[in-house]
N, C-alpha and C. Protein backbone atom coordinates (compact mmCIF):
# COMPACT_ATOMS: atom_id res chain seq x y z
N UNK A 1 166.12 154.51 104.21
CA UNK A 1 165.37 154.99 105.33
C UNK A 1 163.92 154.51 105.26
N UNK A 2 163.05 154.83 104.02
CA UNK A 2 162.59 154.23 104.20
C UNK A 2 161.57 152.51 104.32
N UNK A 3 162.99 152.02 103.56
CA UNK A 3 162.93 150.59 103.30
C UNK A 3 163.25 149.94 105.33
N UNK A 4 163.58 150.78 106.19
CA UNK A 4 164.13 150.37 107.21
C UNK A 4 162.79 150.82 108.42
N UNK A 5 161.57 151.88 108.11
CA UNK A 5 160.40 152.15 108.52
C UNK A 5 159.67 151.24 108.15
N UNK A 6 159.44 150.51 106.66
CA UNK A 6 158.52 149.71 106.75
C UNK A 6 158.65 148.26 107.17
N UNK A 7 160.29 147.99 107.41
CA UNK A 7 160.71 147.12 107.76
C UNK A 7 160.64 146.90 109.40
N UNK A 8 160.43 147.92 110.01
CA UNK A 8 160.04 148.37 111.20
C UNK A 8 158.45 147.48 111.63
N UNK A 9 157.80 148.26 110.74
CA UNK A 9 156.68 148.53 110.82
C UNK A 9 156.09 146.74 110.87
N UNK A 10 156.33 146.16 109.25
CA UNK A 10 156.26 144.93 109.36
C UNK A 10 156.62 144.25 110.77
N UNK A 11 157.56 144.08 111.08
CA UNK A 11 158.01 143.51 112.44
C UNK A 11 156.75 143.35 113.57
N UNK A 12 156.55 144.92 113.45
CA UNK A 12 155.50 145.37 114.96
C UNK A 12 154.38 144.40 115.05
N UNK A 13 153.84 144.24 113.55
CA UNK A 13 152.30 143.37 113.25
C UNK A 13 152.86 141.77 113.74
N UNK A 14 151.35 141.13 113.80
CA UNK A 14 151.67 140.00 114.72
C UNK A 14 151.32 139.43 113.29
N UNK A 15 152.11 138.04 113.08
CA UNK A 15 151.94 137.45 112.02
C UNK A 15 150.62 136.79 112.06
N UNK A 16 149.67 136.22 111.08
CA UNK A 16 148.95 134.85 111.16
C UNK A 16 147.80 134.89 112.07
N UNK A 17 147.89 136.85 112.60
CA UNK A 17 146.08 136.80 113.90
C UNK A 17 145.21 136.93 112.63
N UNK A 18 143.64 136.61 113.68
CA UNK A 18 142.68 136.75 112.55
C UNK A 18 142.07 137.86 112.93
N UNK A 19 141.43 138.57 111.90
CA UNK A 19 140.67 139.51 112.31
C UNK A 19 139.71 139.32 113.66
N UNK A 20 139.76 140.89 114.35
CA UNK A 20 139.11 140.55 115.44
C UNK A 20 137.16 140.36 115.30
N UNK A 21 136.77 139.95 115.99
CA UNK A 21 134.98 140.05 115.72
C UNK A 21 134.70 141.56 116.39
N UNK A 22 133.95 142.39 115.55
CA UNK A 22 133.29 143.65 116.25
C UNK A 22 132.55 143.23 117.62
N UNK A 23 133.04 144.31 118.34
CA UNK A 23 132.49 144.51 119.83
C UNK A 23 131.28 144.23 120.10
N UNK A 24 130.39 143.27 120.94
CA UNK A 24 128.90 143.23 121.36
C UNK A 24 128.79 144.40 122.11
N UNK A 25 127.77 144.09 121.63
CA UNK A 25 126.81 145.05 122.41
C UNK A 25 126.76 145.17 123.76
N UNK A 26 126.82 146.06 124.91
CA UNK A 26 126.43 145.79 126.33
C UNK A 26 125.19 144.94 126.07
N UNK A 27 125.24 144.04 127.55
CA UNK A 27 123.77 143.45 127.36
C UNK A 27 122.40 144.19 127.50
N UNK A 28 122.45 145.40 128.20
CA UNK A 28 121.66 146.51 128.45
C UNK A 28 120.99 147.25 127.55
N UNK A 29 121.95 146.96 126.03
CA UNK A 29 121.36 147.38 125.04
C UNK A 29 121.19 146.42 123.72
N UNK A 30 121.62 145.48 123.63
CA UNK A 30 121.64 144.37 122.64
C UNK A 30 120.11 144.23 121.91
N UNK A 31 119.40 144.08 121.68
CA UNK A 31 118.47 144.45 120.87
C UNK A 31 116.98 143.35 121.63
N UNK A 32 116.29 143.46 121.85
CA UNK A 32 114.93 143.04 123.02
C UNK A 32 114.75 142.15 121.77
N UNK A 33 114.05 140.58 121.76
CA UNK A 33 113.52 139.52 120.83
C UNK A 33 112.00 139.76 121.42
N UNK A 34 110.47 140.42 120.96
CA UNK A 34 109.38 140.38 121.92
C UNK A 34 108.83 138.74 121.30
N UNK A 35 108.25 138.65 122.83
CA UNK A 35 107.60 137.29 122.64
C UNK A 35 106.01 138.10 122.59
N UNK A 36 106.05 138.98 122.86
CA UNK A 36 104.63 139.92 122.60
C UNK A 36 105.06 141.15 122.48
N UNK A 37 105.26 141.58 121.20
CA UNK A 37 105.42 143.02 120.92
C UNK A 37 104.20 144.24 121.83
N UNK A 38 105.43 145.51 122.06
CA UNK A 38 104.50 146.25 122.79
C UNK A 38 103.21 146.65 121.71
N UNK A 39 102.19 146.97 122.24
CA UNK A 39 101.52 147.58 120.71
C UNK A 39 100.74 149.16 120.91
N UNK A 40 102.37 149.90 120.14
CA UNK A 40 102.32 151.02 120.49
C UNK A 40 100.89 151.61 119.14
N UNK A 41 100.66 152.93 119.51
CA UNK A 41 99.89 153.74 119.09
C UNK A 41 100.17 155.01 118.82
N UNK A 42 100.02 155.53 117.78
CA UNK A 42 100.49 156.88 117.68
C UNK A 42 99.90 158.38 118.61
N UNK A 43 100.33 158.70 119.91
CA UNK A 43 99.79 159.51 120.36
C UNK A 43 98.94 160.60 119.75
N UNK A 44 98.20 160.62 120.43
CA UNK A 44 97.09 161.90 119.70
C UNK A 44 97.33 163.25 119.33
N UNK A 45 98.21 163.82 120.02
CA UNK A 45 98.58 164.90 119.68
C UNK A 45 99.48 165.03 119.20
N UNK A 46 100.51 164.15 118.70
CA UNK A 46 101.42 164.13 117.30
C UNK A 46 100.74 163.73 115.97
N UNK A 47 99.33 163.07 116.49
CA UNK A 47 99.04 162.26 115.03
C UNK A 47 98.16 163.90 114.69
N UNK A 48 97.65 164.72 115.61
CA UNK A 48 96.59 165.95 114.98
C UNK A 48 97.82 166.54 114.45
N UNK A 49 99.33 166.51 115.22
CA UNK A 49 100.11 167.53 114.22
C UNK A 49 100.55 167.27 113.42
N UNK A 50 100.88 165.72 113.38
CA UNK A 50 101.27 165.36 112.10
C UNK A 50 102.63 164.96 112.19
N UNK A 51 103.67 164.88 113.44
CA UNK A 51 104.55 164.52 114.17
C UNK A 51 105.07 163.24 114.18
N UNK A 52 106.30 162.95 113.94
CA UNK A 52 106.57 161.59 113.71
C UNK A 52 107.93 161.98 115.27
N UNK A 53 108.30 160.53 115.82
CA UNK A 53 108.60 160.79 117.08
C UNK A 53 109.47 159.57 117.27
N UNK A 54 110.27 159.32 118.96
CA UNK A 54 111.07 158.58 119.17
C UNK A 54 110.79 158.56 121.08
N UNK A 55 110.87 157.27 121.66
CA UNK A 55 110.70 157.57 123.23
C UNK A 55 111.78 156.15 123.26
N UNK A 56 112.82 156.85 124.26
CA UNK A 56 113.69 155.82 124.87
C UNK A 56 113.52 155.65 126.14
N UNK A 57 113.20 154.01 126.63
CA UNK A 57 112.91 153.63 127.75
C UNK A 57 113.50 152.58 128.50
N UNK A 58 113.59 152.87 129.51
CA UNK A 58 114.80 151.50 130.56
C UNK A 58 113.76 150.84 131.64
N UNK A 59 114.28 149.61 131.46
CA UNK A 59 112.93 148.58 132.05
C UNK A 59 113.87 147.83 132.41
N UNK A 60 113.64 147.17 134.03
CA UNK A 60 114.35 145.94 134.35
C UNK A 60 113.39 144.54 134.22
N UNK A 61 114.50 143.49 133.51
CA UNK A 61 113.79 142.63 132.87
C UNK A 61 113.35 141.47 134.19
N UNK A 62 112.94 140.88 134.20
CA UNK A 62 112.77 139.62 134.86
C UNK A 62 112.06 138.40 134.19
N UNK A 63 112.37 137.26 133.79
CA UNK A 63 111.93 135.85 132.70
C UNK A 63 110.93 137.01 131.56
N UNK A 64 111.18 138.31 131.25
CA UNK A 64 110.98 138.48 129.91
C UNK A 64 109.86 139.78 130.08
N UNK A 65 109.66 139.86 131.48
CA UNK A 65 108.56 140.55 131.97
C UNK A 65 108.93 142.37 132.46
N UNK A 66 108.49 142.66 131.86
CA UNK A 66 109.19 144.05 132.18
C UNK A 66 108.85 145.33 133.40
N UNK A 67 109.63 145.33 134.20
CA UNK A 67 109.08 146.56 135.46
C UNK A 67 109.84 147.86 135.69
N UNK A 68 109.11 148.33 136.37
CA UNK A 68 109.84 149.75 136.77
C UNK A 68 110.61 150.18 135.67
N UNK A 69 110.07 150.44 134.40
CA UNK A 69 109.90 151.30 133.39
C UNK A 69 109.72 152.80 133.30
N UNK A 70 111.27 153.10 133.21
CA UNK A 70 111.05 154.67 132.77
C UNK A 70 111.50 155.00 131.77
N UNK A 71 111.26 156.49 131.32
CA UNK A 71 111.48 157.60 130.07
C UNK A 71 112.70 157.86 130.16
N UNK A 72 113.38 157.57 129.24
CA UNK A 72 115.32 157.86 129.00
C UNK A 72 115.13 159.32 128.66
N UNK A 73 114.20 159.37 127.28
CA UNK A 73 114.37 160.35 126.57
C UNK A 73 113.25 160.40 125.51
N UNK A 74 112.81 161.53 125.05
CA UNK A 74 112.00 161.53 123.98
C UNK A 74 111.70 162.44 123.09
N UNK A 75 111.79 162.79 121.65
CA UNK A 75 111.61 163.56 120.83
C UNK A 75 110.78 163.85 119.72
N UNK A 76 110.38 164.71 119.61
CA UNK A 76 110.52 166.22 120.20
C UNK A 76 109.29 165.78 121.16
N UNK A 77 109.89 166.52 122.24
CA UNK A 77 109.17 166.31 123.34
C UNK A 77 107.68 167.33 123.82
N UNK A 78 107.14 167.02 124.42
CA UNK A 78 105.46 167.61 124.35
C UNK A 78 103.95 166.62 123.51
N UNK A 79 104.53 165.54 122.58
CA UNK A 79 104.12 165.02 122.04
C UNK A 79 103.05 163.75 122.33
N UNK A 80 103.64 163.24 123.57
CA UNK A 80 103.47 162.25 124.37
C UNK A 80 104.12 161.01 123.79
N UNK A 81 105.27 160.76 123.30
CA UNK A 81 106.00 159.65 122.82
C UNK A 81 106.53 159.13 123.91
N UNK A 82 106.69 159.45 125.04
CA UNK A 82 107.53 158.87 126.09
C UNK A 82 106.20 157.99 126.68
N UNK A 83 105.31 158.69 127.14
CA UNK A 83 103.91 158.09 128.12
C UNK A 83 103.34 157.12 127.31
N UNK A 84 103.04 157.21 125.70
CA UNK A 84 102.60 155.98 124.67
C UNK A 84 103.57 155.21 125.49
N UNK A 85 105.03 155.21 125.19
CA UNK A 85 105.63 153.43 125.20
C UNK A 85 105.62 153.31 126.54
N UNK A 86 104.98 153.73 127.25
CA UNK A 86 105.43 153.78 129.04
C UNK A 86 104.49 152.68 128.51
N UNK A 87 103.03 153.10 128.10
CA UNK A 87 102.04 152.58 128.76
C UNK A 87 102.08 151.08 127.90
N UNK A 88 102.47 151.53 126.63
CA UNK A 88 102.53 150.25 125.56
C UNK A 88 103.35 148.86 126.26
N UNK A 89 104.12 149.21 127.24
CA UNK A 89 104.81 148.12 128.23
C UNK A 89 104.26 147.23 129.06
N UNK A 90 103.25 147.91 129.42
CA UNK A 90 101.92 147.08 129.87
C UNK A 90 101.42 145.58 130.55
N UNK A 91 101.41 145.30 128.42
CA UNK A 91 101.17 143.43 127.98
C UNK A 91 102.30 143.31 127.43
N UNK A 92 103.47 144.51 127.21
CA UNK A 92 104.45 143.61 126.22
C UNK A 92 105.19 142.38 127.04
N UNK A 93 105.66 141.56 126.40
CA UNK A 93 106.88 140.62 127.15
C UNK A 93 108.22 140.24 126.16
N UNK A 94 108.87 140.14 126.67
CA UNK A 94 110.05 139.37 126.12
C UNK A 94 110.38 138.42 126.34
N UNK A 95 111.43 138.02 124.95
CA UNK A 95 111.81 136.32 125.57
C UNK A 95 111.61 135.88 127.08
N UNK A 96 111.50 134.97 127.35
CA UNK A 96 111.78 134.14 128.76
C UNK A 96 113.08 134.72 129.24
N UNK A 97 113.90 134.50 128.36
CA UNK A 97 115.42 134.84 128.81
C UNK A 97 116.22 135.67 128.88
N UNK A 98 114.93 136.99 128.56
CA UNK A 98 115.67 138.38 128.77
C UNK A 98 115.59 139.08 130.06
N UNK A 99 116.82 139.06 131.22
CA UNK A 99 116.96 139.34 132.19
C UNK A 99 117.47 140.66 132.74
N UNK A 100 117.22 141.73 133.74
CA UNK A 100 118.13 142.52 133.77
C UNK A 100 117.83 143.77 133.13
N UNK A 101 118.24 144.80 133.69
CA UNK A 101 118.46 146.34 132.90
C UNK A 101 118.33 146.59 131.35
N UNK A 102 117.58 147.04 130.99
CA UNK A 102 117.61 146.94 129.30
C UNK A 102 116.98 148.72 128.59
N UNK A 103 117.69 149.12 128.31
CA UNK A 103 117.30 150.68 127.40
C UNK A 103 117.44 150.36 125.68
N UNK A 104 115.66 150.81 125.89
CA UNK A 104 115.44 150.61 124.12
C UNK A 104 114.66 151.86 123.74
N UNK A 105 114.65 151.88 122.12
CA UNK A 105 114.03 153.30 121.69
C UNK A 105 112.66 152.38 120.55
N UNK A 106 111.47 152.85 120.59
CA UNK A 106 110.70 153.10 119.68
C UNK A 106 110.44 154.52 118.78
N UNK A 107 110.56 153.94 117.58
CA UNK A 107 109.85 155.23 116.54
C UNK A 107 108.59 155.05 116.31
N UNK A 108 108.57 156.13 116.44
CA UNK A 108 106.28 156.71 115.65
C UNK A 108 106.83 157.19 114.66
N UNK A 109 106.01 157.17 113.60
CA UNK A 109 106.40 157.49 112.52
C UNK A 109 104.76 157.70 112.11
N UNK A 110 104.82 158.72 111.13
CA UNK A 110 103.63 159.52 110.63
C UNK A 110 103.77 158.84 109.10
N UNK A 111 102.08 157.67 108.56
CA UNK A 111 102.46 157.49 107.44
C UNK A 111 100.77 157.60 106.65
C-alpha cells in the first residue's frame, strides 16, 4: 500500500522541470533606483521625543520624476513621518526609467 502511494505520487511530479524563479515583484512596488535620493530629515517632534518612525508613500512616476504624491501610511502616527517624506519628494528623482504608480516606505530612525 504503501509502496503503491509513493508510486503514485512519483508519477504525479513532472520529470526533468527546473526549479521555478521566485515571483517579481509588482512593478508598483519593486524597489525605486534614486538618481537623487530624497533627503529626508528627522521630523522635529519625533527627534524632541526621541521617536524612530516609518511613512509609506505612492507617487506616480513620469522619466523618474515624481507627482501627485500621497501618504499610504505612517507610524506611529502624530509624529510627522508622513509630511517629512511628502515634502522630501520635492528634488528627489528617479531613474529616467522609472514610470508609473510606485508605493514605497522610508524609515527614521533615532541614532
Amino acid at each position: 500500500m504503501l509502496l503503491i502511494a509513493l508510486l503514485s505520487a512519483l508519477a504525479a511530479q513532472e520529470v526533468g522541470t527546473q526549479p521555478t524563479a521566485p515571483p517579481s515583484l509588482p512593478a508598483d512596488e519593486a524597489p525605486i533606483r534614486w538618481a537623487r535620493s530624497p533627503g529626508l530629515e528627522m521630523p522635529g517632534k519625533a527627534l524632541q521625543a526621541k521617536v524612530g518612525g516609518s511613512a509609506t508613500l505612492r507617487c506616480a512616476f513620469t522619466a523618474g520624476t515624481p507627482a501627485n504624491c500621497v501618504i499610504v501610511a505612517e507610524a506611529p502616527v502624530g509624529y510627522g513621518f508622513g509630511m517629512e517624506a511628502l515634502r522630501s519628494m520635492r528634488a528627489a528623482r528617479a531613474e529616467s526609467s522609472t514610470n508609473g504608480d510606485r508605493t514605497f516606505s522610508f524609515d527614521f530612525e533615532i541614532r
